[in-house]
PDB file of N, CA and C in Angstrom:
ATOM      1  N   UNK A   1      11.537  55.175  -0.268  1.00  0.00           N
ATOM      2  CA  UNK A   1      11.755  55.433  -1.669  1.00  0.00           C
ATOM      3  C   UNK A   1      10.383  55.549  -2.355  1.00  0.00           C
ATOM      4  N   UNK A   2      10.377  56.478  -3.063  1.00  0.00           N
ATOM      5  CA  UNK A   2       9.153  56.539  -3.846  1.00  0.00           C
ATOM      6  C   UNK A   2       9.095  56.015  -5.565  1.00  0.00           C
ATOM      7  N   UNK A   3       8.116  55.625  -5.784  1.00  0.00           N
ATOM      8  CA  UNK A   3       7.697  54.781  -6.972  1.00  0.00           C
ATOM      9  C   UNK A   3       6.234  55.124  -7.688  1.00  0.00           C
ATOM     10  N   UNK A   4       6.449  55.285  -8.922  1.00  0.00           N
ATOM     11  CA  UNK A   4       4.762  55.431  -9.804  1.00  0.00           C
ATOM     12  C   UNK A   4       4.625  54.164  -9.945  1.00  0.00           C
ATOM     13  N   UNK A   5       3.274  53.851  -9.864  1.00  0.00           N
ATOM     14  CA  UNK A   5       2.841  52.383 -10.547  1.00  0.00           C
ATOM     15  C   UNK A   5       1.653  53.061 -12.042  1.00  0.00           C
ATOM     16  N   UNK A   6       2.039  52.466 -13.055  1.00  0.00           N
ATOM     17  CA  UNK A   6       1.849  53.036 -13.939  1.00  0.00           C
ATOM     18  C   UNK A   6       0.802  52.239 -14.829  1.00  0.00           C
ATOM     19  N   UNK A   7      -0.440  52.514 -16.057  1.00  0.00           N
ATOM     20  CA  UNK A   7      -1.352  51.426 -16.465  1.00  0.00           C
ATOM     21  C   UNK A   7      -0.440  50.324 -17.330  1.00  0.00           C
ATOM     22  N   UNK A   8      -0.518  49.448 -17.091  1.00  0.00           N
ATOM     23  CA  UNK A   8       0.298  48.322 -17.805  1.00  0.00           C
ATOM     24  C   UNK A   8      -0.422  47.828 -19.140  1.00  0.00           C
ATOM     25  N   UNK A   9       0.038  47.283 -20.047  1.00  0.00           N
ATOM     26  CA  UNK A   9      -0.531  47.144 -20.997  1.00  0.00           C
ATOM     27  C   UNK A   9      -1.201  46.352 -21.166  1.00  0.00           C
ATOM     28  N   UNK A  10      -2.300  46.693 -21.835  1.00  0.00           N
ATOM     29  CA  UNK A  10      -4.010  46.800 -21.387  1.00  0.00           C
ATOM     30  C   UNK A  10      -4.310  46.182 -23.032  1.00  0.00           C
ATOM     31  N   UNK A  11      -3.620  45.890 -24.013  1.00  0.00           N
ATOM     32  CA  UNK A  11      -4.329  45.513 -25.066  1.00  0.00           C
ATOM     33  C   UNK A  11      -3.657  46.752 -26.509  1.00  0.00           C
ATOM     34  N   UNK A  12      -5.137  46.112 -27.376  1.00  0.00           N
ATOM     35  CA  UNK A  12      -4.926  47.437 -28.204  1.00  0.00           C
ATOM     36  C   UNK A  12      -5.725  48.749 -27.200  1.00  0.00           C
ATOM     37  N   UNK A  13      -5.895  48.364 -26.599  1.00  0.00           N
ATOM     38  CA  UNK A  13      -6.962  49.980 -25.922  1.00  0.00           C
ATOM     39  C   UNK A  13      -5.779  51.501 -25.825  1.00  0.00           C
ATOM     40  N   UNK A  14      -6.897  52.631 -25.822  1.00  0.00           N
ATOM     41  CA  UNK A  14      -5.971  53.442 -25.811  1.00  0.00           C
ATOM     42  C   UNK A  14      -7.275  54.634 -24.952  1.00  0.00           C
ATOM     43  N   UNK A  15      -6.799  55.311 -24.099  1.00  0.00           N
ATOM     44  CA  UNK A  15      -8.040  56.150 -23.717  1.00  0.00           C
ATOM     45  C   UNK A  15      -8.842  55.702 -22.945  1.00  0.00           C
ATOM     46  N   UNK A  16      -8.569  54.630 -22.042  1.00  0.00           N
ATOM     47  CA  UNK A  16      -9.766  53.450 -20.964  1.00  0.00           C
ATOM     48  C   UNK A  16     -10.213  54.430 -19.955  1.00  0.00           C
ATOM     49  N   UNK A  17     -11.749  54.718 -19.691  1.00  0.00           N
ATOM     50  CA  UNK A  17     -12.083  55.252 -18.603  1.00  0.00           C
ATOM     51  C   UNK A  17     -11.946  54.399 -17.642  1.00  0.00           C
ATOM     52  N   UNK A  18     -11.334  55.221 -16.198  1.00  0.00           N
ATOM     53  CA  UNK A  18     -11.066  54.967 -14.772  1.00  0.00           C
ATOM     54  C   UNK A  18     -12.718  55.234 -14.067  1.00  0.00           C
ATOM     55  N   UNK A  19     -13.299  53.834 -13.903  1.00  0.00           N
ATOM     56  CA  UNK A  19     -14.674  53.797 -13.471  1.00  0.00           C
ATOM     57  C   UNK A  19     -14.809  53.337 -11.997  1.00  0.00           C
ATOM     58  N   UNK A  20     -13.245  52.971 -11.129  1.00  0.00           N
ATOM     59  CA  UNK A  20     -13.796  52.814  -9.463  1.00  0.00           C
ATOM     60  C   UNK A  20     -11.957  52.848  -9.278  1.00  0.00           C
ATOM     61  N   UNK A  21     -11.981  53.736  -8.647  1.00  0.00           N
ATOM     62  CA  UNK A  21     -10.645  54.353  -7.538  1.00  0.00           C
ATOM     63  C   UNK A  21     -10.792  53.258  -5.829  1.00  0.00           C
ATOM     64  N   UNK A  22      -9.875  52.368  -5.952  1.00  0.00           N
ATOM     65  CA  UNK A  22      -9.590  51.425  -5.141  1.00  0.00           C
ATOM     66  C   UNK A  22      -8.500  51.710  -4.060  1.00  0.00           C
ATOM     67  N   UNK A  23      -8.145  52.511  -3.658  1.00  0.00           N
ATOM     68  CA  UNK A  23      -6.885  53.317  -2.923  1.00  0.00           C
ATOM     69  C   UNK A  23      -7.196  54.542  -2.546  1.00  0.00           C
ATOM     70  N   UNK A  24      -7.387  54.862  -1.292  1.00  0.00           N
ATOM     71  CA  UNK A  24      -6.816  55.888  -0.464  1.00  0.00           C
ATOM     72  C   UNK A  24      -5.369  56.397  -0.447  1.00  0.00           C
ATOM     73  N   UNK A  25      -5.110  57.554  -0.344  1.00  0.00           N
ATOM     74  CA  UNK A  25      -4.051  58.435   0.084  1.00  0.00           C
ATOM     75  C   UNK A  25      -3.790  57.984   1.677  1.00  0.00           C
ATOM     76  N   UNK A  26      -2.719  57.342   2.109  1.00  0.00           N
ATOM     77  CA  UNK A  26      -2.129  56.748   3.095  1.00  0.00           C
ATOM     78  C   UNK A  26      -2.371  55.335   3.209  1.00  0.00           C
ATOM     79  N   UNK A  27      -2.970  54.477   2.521  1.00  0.00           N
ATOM     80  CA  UNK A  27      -3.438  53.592   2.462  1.00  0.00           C
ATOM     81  C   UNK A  27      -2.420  52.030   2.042  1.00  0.00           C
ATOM     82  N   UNK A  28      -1.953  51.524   2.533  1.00  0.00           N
ATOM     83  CA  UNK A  28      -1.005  50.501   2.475  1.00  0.00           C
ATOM     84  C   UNK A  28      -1.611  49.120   1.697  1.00  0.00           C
ATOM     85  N   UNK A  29      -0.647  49.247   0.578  1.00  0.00           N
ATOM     86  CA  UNK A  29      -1.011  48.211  -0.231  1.00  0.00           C
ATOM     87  C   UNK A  29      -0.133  47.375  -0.284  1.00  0.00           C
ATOM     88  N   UNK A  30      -0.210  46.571  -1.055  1.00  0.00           N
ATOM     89  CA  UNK A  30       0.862  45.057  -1.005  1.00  0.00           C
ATOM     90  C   UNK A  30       0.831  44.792  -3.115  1.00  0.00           C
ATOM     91  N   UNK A  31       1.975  44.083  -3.028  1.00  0.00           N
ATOM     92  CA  UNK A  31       1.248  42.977  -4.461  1.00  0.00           C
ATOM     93  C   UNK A  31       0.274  42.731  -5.086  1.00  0.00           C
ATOM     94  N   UNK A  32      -0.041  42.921  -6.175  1.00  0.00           N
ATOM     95  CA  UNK A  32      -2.048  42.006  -6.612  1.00  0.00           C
ATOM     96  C   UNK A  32      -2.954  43.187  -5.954  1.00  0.00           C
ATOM     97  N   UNK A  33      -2.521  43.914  -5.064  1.00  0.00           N
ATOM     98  CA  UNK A  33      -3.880  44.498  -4.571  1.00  0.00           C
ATOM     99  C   UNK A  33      -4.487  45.756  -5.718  1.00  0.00           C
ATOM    100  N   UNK A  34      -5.688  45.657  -5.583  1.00  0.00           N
ATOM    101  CA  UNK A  34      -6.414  46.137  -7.172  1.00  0.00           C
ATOM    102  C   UNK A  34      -6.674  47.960  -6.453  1.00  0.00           C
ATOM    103  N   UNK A  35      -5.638  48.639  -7.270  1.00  0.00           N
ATOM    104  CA  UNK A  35      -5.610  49.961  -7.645  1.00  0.00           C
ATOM    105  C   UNK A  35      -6.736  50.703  -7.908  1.00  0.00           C
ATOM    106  N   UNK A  36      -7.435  50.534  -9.302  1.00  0.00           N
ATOM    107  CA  UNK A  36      -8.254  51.057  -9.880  1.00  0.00           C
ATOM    108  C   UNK A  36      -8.753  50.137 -11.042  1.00  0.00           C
ATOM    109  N   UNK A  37     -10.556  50.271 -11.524  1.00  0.00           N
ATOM    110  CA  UNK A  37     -10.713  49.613 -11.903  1.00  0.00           C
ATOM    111  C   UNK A  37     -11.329  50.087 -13.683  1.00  0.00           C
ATOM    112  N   UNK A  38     -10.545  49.573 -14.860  1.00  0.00           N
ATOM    113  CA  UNK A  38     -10.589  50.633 -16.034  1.00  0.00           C
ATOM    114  C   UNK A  38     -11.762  49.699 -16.949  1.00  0.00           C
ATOM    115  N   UNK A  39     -12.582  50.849 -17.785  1.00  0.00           N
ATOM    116  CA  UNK A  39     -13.894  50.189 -18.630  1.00  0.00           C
ATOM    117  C   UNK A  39     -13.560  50.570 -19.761  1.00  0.00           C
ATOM    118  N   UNK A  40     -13.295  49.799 -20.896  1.00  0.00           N
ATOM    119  CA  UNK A  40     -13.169  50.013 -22.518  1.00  0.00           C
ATOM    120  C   UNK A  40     -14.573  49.530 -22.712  1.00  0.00           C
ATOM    121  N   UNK A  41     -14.512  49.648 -24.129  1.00  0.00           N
ATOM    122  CA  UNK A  41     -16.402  49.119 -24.865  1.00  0.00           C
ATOM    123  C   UNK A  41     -16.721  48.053 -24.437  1.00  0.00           C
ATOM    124  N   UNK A  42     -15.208  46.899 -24.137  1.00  0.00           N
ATOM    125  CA  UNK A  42     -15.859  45.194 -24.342  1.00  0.00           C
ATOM    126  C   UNK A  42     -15.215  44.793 -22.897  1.00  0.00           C
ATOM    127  N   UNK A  43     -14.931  45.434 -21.904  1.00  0.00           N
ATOM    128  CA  UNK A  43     -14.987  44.706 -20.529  1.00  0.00           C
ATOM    129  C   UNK A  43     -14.026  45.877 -19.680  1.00  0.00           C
ATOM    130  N   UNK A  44     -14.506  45.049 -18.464  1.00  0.00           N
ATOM    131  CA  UNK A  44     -14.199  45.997 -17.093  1.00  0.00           C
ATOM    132  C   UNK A  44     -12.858  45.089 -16.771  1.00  0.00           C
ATOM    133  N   UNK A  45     -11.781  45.758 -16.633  1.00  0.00           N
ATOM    134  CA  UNK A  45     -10.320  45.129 -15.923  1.00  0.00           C
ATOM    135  C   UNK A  45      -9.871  46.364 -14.532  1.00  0.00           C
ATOM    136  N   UNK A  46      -9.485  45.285 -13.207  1.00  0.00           N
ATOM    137  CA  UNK A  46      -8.828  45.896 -12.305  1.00  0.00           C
ATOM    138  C   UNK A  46      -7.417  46.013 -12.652  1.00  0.00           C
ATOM    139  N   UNK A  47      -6.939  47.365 -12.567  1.00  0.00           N
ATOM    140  CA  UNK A  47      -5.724  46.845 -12.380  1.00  0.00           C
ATOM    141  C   UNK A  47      -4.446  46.804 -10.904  1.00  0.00           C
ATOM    142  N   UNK A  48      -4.149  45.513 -11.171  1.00  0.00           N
ATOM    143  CA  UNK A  48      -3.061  45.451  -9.426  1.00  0.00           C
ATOM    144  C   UNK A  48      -1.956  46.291  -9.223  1.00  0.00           C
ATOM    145  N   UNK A  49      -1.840  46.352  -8.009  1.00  0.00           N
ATOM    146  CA  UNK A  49      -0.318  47.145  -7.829  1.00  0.00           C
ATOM    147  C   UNK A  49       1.005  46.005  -8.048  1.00  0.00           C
ATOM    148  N   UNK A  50       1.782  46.560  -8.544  1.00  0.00           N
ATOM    149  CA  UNK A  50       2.933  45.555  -8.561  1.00  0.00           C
ATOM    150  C   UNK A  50       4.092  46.292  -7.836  1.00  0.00           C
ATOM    151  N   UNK A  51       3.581  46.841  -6.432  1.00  0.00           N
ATOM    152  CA  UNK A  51       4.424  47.227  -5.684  1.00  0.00           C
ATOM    153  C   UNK A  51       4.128  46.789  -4.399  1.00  0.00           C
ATOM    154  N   UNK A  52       4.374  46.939  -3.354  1.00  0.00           N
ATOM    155  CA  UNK A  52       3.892  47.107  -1.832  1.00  0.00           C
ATOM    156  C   UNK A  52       4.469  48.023  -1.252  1.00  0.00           C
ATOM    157  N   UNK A  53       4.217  49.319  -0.271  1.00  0.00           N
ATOM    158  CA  UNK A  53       3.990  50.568   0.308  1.00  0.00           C
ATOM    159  C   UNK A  53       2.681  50.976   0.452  1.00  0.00           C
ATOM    160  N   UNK A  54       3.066  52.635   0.936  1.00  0.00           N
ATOM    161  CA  UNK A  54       1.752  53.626   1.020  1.00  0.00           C
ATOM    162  C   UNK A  54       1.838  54.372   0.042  1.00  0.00           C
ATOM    163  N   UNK A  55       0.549  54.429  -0.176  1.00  0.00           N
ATOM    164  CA  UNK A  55      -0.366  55.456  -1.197  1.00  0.00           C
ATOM    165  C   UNK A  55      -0.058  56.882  -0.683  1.00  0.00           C
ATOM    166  N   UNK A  56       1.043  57.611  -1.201  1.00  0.00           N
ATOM    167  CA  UNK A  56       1.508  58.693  -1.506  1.00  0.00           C
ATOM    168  C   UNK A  56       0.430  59.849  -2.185  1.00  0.00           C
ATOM    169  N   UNK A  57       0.436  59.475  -3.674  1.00  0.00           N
ATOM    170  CA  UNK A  57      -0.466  60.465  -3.856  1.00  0.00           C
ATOM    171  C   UNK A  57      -1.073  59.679  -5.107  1.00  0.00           C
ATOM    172  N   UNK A  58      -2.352  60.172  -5.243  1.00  0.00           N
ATOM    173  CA  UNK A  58      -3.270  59.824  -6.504  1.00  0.00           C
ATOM    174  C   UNK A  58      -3.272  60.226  -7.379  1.00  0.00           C
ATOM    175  N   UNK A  59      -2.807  59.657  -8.663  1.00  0.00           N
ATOM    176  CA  UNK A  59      -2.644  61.082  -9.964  1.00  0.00           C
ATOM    177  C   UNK A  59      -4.370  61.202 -10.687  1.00  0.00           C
ATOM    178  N   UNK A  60      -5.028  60.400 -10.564  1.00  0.00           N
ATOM    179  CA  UNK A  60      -6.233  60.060 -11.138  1.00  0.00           C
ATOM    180  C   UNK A  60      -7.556  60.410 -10.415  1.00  0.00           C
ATOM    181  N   UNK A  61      -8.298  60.508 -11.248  1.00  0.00           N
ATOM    182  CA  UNK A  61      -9.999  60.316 -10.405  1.00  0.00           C
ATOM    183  C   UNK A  61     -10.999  59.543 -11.489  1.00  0.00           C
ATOM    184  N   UNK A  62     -12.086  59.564 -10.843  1.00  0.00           N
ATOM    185  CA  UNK A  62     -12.824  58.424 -11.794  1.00  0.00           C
ATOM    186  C   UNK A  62     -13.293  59.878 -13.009  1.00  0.00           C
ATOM    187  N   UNK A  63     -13.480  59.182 -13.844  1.00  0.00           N
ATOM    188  CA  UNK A  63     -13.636  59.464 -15.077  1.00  0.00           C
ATOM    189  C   UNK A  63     -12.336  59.611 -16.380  1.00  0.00           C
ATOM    190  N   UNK A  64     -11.479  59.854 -15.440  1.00  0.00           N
ATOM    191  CA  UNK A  64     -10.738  60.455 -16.669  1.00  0.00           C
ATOM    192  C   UNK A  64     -10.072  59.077 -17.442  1.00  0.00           C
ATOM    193  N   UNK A  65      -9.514  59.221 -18.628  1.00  0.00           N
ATOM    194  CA  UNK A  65      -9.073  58.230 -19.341  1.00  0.00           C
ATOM    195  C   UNK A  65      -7.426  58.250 -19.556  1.00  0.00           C
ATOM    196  N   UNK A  66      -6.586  56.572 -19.289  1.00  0.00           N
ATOM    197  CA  UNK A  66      -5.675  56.876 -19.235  1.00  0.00           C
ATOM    198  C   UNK A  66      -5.593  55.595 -20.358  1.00  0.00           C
ATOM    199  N   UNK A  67      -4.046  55.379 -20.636  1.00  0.00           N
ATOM    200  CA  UNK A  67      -3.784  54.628 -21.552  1.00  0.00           C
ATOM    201  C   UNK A  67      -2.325  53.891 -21.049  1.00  0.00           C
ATOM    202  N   UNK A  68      -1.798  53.164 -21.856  1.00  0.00           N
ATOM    203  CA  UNK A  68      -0.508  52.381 -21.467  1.00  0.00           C
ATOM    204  C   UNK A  68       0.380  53.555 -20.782  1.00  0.00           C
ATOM    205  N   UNK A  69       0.925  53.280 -19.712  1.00  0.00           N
ATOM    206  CA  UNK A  69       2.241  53.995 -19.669  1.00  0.00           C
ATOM    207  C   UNK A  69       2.059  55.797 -18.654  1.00  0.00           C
ATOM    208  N   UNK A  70       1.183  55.776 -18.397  1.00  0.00           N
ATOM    209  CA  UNK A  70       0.021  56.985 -17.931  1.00  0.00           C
ATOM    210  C   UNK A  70       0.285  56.784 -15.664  1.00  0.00           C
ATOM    211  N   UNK A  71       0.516  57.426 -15.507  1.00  0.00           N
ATOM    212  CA  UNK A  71       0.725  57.775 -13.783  1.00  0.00           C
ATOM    213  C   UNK A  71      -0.504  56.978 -13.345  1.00  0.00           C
ATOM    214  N   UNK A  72      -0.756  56.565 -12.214  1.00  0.00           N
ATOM    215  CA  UNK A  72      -2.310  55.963 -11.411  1.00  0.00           C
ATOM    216  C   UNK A  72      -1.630  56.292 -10.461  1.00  0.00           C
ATOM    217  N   UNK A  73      -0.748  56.551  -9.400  1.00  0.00           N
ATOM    218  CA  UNK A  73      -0.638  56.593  -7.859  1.00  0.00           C
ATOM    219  C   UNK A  73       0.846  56.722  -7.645  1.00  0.00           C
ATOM    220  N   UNK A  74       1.466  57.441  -6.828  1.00  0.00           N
ATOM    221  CA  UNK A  74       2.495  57.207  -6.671  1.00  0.00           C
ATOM    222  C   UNK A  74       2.643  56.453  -4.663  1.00  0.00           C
ATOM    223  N   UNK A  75       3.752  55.815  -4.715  1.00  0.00           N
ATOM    224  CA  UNK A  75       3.810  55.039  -3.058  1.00  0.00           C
ATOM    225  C   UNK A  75       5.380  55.399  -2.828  1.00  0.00           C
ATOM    226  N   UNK A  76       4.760  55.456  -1.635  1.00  0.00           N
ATOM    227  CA  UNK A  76       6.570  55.021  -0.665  1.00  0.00           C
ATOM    228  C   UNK A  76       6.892  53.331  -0.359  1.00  0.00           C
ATOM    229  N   UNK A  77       7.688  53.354  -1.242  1.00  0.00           N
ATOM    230  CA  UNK A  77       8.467  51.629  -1.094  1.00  0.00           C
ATOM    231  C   UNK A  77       8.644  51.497   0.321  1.00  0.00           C
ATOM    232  N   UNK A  78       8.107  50.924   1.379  1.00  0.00           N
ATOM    233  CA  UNK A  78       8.923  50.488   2.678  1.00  0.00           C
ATOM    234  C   UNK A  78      10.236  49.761   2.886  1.00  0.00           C
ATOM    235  N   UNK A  79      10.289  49.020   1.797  1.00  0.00           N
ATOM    236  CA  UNK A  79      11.595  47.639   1.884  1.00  0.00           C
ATOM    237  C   UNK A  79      12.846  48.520   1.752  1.00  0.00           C
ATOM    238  N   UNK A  80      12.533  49.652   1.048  1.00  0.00           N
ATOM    239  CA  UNK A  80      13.884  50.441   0.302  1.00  0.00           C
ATOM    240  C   UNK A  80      14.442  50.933   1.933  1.00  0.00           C
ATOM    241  N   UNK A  81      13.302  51.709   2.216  1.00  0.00           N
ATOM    242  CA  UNK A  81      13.998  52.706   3.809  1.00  0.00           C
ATOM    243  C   UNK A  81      14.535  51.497   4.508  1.00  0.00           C
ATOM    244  N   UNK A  82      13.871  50.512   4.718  1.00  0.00           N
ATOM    245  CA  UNK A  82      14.423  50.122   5.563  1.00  0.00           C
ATOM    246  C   UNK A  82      15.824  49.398   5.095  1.00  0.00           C
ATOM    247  N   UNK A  83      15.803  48.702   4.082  1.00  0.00           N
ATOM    248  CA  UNK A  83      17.452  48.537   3.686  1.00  0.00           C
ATOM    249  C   UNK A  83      18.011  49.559   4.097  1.00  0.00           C
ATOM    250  N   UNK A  84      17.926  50.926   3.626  1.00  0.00           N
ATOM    251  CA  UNK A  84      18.804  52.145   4.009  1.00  0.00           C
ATOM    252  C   UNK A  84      19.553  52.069   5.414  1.00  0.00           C
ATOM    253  N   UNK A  85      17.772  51.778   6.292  1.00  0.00           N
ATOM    254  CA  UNK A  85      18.665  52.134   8.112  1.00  0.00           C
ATOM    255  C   UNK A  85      19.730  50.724   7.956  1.00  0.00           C
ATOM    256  N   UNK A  86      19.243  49.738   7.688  1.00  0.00           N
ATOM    257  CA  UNK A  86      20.359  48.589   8.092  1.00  0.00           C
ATOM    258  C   UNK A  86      21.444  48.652   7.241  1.00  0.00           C
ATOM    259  N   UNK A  87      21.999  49.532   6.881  1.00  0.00           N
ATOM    260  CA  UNK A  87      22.948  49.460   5.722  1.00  0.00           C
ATOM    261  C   UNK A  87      23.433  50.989   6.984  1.00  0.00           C
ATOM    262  N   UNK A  88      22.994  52.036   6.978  1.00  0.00           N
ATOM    263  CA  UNK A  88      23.533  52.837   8.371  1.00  0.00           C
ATOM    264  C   UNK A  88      23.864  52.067   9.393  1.00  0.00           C
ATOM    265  N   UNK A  89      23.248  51.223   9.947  1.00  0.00           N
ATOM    266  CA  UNK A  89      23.385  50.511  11.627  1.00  0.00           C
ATOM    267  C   UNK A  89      24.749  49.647  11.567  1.00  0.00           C
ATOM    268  N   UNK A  90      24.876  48.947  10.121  1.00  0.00           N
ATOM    269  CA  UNK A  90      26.273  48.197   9.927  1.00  0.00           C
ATOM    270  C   UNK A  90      27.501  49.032   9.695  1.00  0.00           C
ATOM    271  N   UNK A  91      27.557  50.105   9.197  1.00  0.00           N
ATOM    272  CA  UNK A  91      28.052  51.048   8.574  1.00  0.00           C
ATOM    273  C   UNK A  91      28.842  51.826  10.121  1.00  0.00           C
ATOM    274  N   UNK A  92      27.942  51.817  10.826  1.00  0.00           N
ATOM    275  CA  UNK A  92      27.793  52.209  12.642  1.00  0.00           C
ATOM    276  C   UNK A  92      28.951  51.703  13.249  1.00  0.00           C
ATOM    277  N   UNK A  93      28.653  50.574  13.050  1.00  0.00           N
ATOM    278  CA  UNK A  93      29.441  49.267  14.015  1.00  0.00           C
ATOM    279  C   UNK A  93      30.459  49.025  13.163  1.00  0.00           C
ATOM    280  N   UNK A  94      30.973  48.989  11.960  1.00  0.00           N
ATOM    281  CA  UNK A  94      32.473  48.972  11.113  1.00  0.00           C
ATOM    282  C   UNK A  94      33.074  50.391  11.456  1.00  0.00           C
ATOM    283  N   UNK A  95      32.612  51.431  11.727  1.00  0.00           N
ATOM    284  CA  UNK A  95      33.315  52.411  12.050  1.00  0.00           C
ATOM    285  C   UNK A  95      34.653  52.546  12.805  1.00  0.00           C
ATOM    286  N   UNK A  96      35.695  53.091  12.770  1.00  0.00           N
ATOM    287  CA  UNK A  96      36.509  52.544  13.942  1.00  0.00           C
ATOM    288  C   UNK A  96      36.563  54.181  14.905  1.00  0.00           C
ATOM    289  N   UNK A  97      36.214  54.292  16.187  1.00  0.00           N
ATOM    290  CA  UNK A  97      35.822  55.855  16.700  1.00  0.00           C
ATOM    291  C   UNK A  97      37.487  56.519  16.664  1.00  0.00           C
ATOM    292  N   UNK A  98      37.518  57.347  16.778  1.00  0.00           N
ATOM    293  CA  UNK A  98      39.085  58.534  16.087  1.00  0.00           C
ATOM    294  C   UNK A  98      39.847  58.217  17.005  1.00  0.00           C
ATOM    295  N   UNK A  99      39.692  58.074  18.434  1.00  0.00           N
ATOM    296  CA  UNK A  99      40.442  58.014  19.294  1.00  0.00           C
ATOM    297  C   UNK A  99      41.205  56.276  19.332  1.00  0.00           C
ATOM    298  N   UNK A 100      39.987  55.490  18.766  1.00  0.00           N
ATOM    299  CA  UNK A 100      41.043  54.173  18.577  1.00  0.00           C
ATOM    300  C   UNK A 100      42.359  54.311  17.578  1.00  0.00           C
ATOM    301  N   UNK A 101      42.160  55.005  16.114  1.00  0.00           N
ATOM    302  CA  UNK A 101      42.538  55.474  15.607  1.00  0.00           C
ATOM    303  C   UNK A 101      44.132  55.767  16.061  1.00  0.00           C
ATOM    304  N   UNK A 102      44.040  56.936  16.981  1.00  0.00           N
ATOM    305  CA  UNK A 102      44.785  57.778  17.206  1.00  0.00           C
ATOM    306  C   UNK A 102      45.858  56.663  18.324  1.00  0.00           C
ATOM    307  N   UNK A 103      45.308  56.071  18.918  1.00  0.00           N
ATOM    308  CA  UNK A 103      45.873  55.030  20.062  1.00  0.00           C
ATOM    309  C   UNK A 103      46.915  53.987  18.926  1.00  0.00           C
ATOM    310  N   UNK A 104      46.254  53.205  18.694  1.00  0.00           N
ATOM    311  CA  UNK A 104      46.396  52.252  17.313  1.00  0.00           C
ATOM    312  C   UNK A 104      47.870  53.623  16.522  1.00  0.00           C
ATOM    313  N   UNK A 105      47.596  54.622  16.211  1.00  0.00           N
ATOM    314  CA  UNK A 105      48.917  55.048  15.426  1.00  0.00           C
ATOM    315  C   UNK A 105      49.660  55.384  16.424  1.00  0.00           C
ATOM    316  N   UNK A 106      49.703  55.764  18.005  1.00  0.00           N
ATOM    317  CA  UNK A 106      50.331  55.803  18.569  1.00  0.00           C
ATOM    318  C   UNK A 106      51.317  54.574  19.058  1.00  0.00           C
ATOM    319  N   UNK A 107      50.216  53.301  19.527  1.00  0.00           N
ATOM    320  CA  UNK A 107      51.119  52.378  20.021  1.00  0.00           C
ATOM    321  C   UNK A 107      52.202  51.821  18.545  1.00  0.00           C
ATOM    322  N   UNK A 108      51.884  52.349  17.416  1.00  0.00           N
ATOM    323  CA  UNK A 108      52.692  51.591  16.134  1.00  0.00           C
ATOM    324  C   UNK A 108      53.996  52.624  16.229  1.00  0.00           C
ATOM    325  N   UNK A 109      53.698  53.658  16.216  1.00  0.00           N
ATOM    326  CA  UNK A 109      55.442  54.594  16.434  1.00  0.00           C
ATOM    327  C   UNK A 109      56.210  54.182  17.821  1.00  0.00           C
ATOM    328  N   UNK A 110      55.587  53.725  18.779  1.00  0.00           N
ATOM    329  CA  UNK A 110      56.337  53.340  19.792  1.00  0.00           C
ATOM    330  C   UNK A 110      56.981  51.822  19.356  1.00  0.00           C
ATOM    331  N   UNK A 111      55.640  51.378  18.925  1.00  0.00           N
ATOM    332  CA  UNK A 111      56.534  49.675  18.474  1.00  0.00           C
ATOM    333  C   UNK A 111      58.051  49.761  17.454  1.00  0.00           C
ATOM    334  N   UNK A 112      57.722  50.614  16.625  1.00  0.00           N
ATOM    335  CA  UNK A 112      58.814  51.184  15.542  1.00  0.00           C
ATOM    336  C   UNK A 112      60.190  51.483  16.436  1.00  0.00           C
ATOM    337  N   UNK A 113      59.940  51.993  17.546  1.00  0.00           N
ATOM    338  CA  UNK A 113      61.153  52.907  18.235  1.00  0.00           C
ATOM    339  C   UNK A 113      61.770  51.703  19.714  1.00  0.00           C
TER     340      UNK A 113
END
């Protein structure tokens, strides 16, 4: 599953230059791990991912200025796919195959008769 992690709110600031790109494109991050790092007039803040996956794609580069609410990276959620397969694999095994099916409605018209 894919996800933006987006600048979180940063204050009154509006317009913060992006002064150090902390993430690679394929690059597997976790929680807390520091994204990119943004400079207003009165201090330097990293900001963390509040996701864990891979670094999909980069919407940013250093210089440009973003503000609350603004794209930094998009990732592939790992936890999501994999719920998916185990939610298929159970899904697998509740199945009942056609031919039980077909047995099962057979032996019930004979029980009937």
């Amino acid at each position: 599953m894919k996800k933006d992690l987006l600048v979180p709110d940063i204050g009154d600031f509006e317009n913060v230059e992006i002064i150090e790109l902390l993430v690679k494109k394929g690059q597997k991050i976790t929680i807390n791990d520091p994204i990119v790092t943004l400079e207003s007039d009165k201090s330097s803040v990293e900001v963390p991912s509040t996701e864990e996956g891979i670094v999909e794609n980069i919407s940013i580069k250093i210089g440009d200025k973003v503000s609350k609410g603004d794209k930094l990276i998009s990732i592939s959620v790992e936890s999501g796919s994999e719920k998916i397969e185990e939610t298929k694999e159970v899904k697998k095994e509740t199945e009942i195959p056609k031919d039980t099916e077909k047995i099962i409605s057979d032996a019930e018209k004979v029980k009937k008769n």
